[in-house]
Protein backbone atom coordinates (compact mmCIF):
# COMPACT_ATOMS: atom_id res chain seq x y z
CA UNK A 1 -116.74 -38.50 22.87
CA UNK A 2 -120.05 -37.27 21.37
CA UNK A 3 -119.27 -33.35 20.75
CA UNK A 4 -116.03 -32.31 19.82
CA UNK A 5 -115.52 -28.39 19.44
CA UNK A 6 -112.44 -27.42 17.23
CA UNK A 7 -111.19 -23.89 18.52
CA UNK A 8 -108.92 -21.62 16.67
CA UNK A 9 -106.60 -19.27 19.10
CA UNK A 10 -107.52 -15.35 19.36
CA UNK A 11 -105.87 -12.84 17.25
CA UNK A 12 -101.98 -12.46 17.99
CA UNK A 13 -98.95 -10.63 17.60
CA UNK A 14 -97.14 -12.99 15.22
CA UNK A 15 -96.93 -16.78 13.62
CA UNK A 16 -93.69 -17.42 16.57
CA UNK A 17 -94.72 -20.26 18.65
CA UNK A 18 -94.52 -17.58 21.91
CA UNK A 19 -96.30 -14.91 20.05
CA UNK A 20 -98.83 -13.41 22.13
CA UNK A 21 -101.89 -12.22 22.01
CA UNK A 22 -103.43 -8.48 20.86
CA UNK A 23 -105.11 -6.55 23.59
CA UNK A 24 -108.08 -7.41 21.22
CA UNK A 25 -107.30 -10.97 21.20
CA UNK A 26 -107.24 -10.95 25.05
CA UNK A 27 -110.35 -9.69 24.87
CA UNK A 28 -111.43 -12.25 22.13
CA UNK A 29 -110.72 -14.77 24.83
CA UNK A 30 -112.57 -13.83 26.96
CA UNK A 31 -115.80 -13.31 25.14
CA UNK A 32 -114.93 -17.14 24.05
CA UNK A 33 -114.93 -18.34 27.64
CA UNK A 34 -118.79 -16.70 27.68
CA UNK A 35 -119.39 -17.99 24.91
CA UNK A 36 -118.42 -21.72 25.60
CA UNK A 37 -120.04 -21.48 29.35
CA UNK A 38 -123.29 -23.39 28.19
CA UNK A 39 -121.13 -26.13 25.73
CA UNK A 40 -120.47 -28.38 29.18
CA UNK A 41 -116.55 -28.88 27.77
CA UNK A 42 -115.55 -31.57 30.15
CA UNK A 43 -111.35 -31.78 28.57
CA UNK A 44 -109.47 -29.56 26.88
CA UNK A 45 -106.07 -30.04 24.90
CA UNK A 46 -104.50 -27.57 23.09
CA UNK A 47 -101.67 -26.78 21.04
CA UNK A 48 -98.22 -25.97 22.91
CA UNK A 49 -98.01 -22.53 21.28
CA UNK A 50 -98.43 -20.05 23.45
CA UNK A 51 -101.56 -17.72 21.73
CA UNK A 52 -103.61 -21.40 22.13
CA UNK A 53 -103.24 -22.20 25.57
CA UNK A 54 -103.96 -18.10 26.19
CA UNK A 55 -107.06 -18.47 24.42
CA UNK A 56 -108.73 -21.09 26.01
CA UNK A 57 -107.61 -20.30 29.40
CA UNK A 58 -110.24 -17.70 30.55
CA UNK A 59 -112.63 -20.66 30.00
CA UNK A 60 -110.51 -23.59 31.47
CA UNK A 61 -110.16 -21.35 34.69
CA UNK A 62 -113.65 -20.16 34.69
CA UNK A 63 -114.20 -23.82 34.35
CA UNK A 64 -111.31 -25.28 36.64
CA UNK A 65 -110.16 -27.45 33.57
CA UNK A 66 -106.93 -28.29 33.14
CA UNK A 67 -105.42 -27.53 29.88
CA UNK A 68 -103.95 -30.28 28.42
CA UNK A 69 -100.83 -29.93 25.59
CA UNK A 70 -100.42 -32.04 22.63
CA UNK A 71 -97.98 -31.31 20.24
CA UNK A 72 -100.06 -32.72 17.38
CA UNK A 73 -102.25 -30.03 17.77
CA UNK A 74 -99.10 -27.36 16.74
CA UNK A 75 -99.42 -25.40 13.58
CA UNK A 76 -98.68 -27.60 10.09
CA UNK A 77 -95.07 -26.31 9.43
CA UNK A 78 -95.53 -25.17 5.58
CA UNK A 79 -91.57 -24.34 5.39
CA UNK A 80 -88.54 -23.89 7.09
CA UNK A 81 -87.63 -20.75 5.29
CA UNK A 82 -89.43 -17.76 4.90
CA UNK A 83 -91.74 -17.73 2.07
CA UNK A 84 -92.61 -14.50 -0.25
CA UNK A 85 -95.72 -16.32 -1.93
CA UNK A 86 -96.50 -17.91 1.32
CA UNK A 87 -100.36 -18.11 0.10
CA UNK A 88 -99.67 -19.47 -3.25
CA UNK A 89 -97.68 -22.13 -1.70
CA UNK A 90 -100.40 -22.57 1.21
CA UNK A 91 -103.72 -22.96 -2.03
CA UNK A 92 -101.32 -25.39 -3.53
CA UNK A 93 -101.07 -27.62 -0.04
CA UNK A 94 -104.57 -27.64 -0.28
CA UNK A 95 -104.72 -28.89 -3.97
CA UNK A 96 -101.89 -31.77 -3.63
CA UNK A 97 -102.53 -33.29 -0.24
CA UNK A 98 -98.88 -34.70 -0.56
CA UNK A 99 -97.09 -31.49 -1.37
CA UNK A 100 -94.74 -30.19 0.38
CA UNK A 101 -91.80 -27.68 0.61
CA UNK A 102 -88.25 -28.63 2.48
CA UNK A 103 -88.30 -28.80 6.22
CA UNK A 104 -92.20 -28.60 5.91
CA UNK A 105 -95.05 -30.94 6.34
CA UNK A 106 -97.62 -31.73 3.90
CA UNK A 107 -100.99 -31.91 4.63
CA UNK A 108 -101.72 -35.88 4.97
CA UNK A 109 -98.40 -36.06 7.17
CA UNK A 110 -100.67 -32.77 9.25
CA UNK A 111 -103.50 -34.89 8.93
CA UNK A 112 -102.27 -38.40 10.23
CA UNK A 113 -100.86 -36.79 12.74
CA UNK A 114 -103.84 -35.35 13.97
CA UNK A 115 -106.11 -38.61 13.09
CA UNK A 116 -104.14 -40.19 15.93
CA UNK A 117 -105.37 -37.76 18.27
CA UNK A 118 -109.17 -38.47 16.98
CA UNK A 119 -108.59 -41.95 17.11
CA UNK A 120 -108.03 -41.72 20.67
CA UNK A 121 -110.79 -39.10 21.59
CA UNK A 122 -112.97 -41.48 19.83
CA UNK A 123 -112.31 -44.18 22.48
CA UNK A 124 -112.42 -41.90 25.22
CA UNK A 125 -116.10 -42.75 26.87
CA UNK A 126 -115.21 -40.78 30.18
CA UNK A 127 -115.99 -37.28 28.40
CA UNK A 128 -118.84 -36.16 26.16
CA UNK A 129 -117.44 -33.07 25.40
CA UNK A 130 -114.08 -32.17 24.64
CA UNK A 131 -112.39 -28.81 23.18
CA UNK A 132 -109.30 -29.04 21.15
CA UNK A 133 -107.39 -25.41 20.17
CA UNK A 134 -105.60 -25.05 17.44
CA UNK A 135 -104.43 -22.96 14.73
CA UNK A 136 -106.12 -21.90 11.51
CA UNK A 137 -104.47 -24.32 8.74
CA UNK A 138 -104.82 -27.88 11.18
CA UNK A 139 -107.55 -26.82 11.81
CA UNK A 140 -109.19 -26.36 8.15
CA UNK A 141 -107.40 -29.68 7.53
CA UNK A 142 -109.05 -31.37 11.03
CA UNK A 143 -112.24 -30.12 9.20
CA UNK A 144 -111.45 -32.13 6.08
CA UNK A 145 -111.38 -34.67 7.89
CA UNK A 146 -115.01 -34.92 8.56
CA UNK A 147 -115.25 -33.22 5.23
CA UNK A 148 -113.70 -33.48 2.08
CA UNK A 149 -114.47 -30.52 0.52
CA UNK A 150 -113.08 -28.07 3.11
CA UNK A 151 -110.16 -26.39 1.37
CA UNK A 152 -108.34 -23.25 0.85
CA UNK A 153 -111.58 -21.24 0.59
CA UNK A 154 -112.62 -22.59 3.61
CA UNK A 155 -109.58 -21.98 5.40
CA UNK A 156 -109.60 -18.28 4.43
CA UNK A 157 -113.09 -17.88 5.82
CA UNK A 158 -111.59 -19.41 9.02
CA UNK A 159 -111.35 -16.34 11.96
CA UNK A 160 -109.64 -15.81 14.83
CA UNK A 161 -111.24 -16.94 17.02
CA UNK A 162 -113.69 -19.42 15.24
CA UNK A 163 -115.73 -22.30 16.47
CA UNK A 164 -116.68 -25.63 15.04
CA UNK A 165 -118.85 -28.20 16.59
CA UNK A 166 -118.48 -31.88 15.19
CA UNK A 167 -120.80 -34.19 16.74
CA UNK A 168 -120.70 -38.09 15.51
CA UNK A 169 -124.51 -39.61 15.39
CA UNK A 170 -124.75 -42.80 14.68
CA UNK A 171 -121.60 -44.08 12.08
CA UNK A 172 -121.82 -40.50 10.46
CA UNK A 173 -120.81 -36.89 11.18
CA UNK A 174 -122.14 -33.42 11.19
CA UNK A 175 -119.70 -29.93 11.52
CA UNK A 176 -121.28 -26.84 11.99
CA UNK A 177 -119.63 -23.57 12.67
CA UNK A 178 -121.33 -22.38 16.05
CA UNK A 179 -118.78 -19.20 16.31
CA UNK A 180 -120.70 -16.06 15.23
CA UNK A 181 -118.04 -13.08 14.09
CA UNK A 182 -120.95 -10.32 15.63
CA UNK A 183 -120.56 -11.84 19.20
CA UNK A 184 -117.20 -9.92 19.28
CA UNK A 185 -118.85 -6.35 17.39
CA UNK A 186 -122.71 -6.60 18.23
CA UNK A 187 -125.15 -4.48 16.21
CA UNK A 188 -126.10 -1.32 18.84
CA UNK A 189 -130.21 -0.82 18.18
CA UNK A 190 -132.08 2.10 20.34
């Protein structure tokens, strides 16, 4: 694997694993599958939640990709029960790696879990290029992986949909948001 592009999923309805899409996220989908057309994906694996696999699959049929699931790619479960200062509780995941509320996952258990996925992409030398879709908090903690100083800032910035490129050269590597929010709301000029 030499280019790895970490996808977050189009805007949606709700957080419920079947929660679709918006009629704007729809859209948003499709405008990623243009978007993606010149980034010769060769795999794609997404999370089993419903708004990810509907986000990348304009481009995996464009494509004719098949869209693989992998549970480790599911959203990091902060709680089982409904939080009131969900964000407070989210910053503070962020700030103690090993925090974590009952029935929830903290964010190294989020983060080994989704190491063991890298760790096989990594040996993977049939595909170049390969697409993983996610959800915005794995995904800010995927980032962390490659570098440490992604954190709750970061994952606030983080849109729906939003595009990272990680590329490994030599022993070290380089992330680089490649998503631009105007592609969805270009600038008219006459």
């Amino acid at each position: 694997m030499k280019k790895l592009y970490l996808i977050r999923h189009s805007a949606t309805e709700g957080q419920h694993h079947d929660s679709p899409l918006t009629k704007s996220g729809i859209r948003q989908s499709q405008v990623l599958a243009n978007f993606l057309e010149r980034a010769d994906i060769q795999r794609v694996i997404s999370s089993p939640y419903f708004r990810a696999v509907e986000t990348i699959r304009p481009y995996a049929f464009n494509k004719g990709l098949t869209i693989e699931i992998d549970d480790r790619l599911q959203e990091r479960i902060l709680s089982k029960e409904p939080l009131d200062d969900f964000m407070d509780y989210l910053e503070k995941t962020f700030k103690d790696l090993d925090f974590k509320m009952p029935g929830g996952e903290s964010s190294n258990e989020a983060k080994t879990r989704v190491r063991k996925l890298l760790l096989e992409l990594e040996q993977d030398e049939e595909h170049d290029a390969v697409a993983l879709v996610t959800h915005g908090n794995l995904l800010a903690l995927l980032l962390q992986t490659f570098d440490a100083e992604v954190g709750f800032e970061h994952w606030k910035a983080i849109s729906n949909p939003d595009v990272f490129l990680v590329q490994k050269m030599g022993g070290d590597y380089t992330v680089e948001r490649i998503w631009e929010d105007d592609i969805l709301h270009p600038q008219h000029t006459e």
